[in-house]
N, C-alpha and C. Protein backbone atom coordinates (compact mmCIF):
# COMPACT_ATOMS: atom_id res chain seq x y z
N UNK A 1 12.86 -20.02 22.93
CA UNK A 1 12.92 -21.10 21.99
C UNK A 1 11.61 -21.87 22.07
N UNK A 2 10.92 -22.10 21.03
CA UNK A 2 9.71 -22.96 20.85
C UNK A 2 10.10 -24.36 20.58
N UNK A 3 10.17 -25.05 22.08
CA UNK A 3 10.04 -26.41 22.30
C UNK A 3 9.58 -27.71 21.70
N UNK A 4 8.19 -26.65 21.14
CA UNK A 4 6.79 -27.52 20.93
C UNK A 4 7.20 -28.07 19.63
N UNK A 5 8.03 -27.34 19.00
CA UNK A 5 8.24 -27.78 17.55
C UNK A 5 10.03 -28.37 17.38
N UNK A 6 10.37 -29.33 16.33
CA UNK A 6 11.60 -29.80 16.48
C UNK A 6 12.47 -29.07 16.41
N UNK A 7 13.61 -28.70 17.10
CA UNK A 7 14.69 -27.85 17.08
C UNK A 7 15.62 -28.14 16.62
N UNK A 8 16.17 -27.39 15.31
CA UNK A 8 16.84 -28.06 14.48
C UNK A 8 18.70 -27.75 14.72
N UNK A 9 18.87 -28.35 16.22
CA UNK A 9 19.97 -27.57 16.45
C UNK A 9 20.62 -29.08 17.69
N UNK A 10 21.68 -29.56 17.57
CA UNK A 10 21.88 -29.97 18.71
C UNK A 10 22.84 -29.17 20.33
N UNK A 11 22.01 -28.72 21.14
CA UNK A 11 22.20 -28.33 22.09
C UNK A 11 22.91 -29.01 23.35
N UNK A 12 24.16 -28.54 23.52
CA UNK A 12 25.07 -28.52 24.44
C UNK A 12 25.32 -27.92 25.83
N UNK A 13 25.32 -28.47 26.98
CA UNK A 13 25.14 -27.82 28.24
C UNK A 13 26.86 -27.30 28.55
N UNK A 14 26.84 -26.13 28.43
CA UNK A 14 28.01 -25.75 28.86
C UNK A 14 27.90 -25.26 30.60
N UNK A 15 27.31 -24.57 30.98
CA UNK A 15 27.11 -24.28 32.32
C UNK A 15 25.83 -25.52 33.10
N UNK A 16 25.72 -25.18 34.18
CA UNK A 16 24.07 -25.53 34.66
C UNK A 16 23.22 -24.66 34.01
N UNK A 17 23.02 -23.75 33.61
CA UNK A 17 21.94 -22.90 33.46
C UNK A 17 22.29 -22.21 31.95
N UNK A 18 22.98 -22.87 31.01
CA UNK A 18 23.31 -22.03 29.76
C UNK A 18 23.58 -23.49 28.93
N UNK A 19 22.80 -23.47 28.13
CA UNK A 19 22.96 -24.33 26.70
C UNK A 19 23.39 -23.99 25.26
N UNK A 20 24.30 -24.39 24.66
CA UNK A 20 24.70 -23.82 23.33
C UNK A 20 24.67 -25.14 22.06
N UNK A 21 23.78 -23.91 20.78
CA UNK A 21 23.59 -24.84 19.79
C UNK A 21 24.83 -25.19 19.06
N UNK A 22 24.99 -26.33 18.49
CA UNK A 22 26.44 -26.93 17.69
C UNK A 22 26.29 -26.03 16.24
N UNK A 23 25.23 -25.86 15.74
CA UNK A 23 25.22 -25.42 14.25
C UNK A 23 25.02 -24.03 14.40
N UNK A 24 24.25 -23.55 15.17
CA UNK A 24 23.97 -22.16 14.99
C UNK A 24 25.07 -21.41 15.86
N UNK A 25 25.26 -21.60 17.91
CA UNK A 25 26.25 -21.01 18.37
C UNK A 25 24.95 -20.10 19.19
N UNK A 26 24.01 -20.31 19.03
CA UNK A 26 22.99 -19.93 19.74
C UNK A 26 23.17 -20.52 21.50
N UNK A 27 22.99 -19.26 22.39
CA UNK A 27 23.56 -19.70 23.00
C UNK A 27 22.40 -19.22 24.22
N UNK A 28 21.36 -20.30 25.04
CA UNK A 28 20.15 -19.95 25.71
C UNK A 28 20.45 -19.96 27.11
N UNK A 29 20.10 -18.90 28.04
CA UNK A 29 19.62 -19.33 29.23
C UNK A 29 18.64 -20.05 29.74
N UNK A 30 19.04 -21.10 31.03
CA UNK A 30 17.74 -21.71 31.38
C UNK A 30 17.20 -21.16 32.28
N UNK A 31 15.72 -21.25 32.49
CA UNK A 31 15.30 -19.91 33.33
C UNK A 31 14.39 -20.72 34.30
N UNK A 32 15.47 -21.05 35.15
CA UNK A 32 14.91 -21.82 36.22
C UNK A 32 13.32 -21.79 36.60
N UNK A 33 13.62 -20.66 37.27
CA UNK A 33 11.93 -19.86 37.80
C UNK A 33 11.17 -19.91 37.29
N UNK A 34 10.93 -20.42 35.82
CA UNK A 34 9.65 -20.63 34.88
C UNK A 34 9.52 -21.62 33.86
N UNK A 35 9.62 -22.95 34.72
CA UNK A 35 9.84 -24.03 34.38
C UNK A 35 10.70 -24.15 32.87
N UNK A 36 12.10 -24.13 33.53
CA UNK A 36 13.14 -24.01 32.63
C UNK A 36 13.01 -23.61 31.54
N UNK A 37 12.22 -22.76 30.86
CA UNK A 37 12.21 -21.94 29.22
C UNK A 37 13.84 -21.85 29.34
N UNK A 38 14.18 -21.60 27.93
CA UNK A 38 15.04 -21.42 27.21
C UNK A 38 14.83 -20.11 26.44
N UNK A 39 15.80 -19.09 27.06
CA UNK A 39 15.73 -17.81 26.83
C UNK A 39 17.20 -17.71 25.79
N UNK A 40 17.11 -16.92 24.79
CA UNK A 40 18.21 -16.40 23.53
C UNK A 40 18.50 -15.48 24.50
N UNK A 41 20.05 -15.69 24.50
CA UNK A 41 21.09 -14.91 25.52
C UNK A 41 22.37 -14.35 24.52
N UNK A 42 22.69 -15.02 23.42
CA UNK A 42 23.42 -14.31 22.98
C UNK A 42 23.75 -15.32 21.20
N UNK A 43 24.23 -14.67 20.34
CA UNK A 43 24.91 -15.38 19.31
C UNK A 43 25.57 -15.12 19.04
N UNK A 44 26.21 -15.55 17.82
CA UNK A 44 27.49 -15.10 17.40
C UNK A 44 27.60 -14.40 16.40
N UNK A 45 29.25 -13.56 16.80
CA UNK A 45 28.98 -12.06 15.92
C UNK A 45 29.39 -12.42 14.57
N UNK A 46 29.88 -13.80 14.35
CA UNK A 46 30.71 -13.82 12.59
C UNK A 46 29.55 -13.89 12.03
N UNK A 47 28.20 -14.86 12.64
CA UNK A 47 26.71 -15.23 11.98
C UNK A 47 26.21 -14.09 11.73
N UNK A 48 26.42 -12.91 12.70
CA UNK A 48 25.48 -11.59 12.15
C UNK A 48 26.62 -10.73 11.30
N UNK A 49 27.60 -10.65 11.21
CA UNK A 49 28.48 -10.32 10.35
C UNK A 49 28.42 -10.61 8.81
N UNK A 50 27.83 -12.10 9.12
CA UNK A 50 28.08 -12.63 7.63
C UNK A 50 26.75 -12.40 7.05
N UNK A 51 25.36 -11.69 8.14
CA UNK A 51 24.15 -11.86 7.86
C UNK A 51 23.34 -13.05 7.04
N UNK A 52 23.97 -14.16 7.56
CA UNK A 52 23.22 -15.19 7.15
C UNK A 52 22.54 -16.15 7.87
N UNK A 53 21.43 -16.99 7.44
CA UNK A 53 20.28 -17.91 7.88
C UNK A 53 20.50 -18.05 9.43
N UNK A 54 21.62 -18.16 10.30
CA UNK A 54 21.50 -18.14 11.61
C UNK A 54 22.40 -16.71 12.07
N UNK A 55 21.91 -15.70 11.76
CA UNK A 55 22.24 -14.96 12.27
C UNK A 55 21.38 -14.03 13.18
N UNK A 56 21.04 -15.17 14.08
CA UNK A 56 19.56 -14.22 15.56
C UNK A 56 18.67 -13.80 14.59
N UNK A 57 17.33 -13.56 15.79
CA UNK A 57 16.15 -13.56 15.29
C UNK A 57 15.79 -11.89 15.27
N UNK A 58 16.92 -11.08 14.75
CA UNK A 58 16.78 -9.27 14.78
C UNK A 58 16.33 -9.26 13.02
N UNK A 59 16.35 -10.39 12.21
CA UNK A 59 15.82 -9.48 11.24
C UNK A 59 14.46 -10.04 11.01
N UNK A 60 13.78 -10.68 11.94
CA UNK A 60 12.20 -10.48 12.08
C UNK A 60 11.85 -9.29 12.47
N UNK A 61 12.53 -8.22 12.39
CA UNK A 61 11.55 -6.85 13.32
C UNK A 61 10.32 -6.31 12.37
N UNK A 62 9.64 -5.80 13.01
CA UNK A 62 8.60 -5.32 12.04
C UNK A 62 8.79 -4.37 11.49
N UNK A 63 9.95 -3.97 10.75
CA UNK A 63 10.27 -3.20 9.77
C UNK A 63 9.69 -2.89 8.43
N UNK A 64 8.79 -3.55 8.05
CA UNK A 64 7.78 -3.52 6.87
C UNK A 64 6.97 -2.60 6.98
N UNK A 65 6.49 -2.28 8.30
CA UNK A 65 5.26 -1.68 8.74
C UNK A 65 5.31 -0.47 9.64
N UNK A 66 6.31 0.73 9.60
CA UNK A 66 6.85 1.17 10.64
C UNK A 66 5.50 1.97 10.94
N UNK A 67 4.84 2.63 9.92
CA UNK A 67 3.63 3.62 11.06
C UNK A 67 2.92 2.58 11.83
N UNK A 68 2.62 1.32 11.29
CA UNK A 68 1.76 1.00 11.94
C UNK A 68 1.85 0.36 13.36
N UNK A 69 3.67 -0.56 13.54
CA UNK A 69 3.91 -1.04 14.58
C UNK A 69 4.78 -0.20 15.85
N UNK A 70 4.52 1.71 15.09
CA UNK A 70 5.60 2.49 16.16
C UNK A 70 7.03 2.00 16.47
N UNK A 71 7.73 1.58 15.47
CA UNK A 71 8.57 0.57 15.92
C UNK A 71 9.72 1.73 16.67
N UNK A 72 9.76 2.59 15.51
CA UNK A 72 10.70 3.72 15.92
C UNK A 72 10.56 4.35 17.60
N UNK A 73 9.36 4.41 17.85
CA UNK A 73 9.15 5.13 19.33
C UNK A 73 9.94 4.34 20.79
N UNK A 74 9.39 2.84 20.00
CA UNK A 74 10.25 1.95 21.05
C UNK A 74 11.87 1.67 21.16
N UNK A 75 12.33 1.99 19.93
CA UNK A 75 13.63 2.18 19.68
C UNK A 75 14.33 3.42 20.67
N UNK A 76 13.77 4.69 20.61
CA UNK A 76 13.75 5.62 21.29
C UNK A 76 13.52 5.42 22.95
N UNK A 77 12.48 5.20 22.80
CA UNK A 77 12.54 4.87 24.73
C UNK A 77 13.52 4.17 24.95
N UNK A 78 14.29 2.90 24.32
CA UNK A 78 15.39 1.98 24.65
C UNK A 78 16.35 2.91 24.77
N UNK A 79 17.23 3.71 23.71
CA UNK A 79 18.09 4.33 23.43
C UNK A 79 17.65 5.77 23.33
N UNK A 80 17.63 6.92 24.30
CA UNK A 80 17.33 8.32 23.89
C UNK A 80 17.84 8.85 23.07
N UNK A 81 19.25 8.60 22.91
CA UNK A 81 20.39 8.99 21.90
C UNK A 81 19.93 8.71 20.43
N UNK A 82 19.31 8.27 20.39
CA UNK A 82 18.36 8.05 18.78
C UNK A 82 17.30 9.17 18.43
N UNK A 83 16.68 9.78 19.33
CA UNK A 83 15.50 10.88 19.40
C UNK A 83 16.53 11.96 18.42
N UNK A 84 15.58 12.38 17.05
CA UNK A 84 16.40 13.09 16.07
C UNK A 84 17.18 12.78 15.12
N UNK A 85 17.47 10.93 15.47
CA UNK A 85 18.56 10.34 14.52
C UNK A 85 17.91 9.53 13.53
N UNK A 86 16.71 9.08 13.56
CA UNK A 86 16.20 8.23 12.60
C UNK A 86 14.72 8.65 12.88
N UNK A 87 14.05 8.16 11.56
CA UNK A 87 12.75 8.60 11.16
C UNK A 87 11.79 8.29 11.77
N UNK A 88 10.82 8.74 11.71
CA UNK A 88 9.06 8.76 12.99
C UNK A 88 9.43 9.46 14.19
């Protein structure tokens, strides 16, 4: 999460170390060890269901550009079970 700029979310401490947004459901780890960043740990599945405005930051991928950003290769190293299933 980028700090530096206003976050348009009010954030709720549910654990010591896990904060959740009221509007979005965005839900961050705090990452002690590196002066507390706020790491995206999980959201919610009705937001990506419904694929709308807060539904996680997966449809920034660089999908526009696939020769150029290899996106497919890295997909593959993640998941082998993909090698043969989708294109590049």
């Amino acid at each position: 999460m980028n700090e530096e700029e206003i976050v348009p979310d009010i954030l709720n401490s549910t654990a010591t170390d896990l904060v959740v947004g009221r509007r979005s459901s965005f839900a961050f780890w705090i990452d002690k060890a590196h002066q507390d960043r706020r790491i995206l740990a999980a959201i919610s599945q009705i937001n990506v269901s419904r694929n709308n405005y807060i539904n996680g930051p997966f449809d920034q991928l660089a999908d526009n550009y696939p020769e150029e950003v290899e996106i497919a290769k890295f997909m593959k190293l993640t998941n082998p079970s993909l090698k043969g299933r989708i294109d590049h």
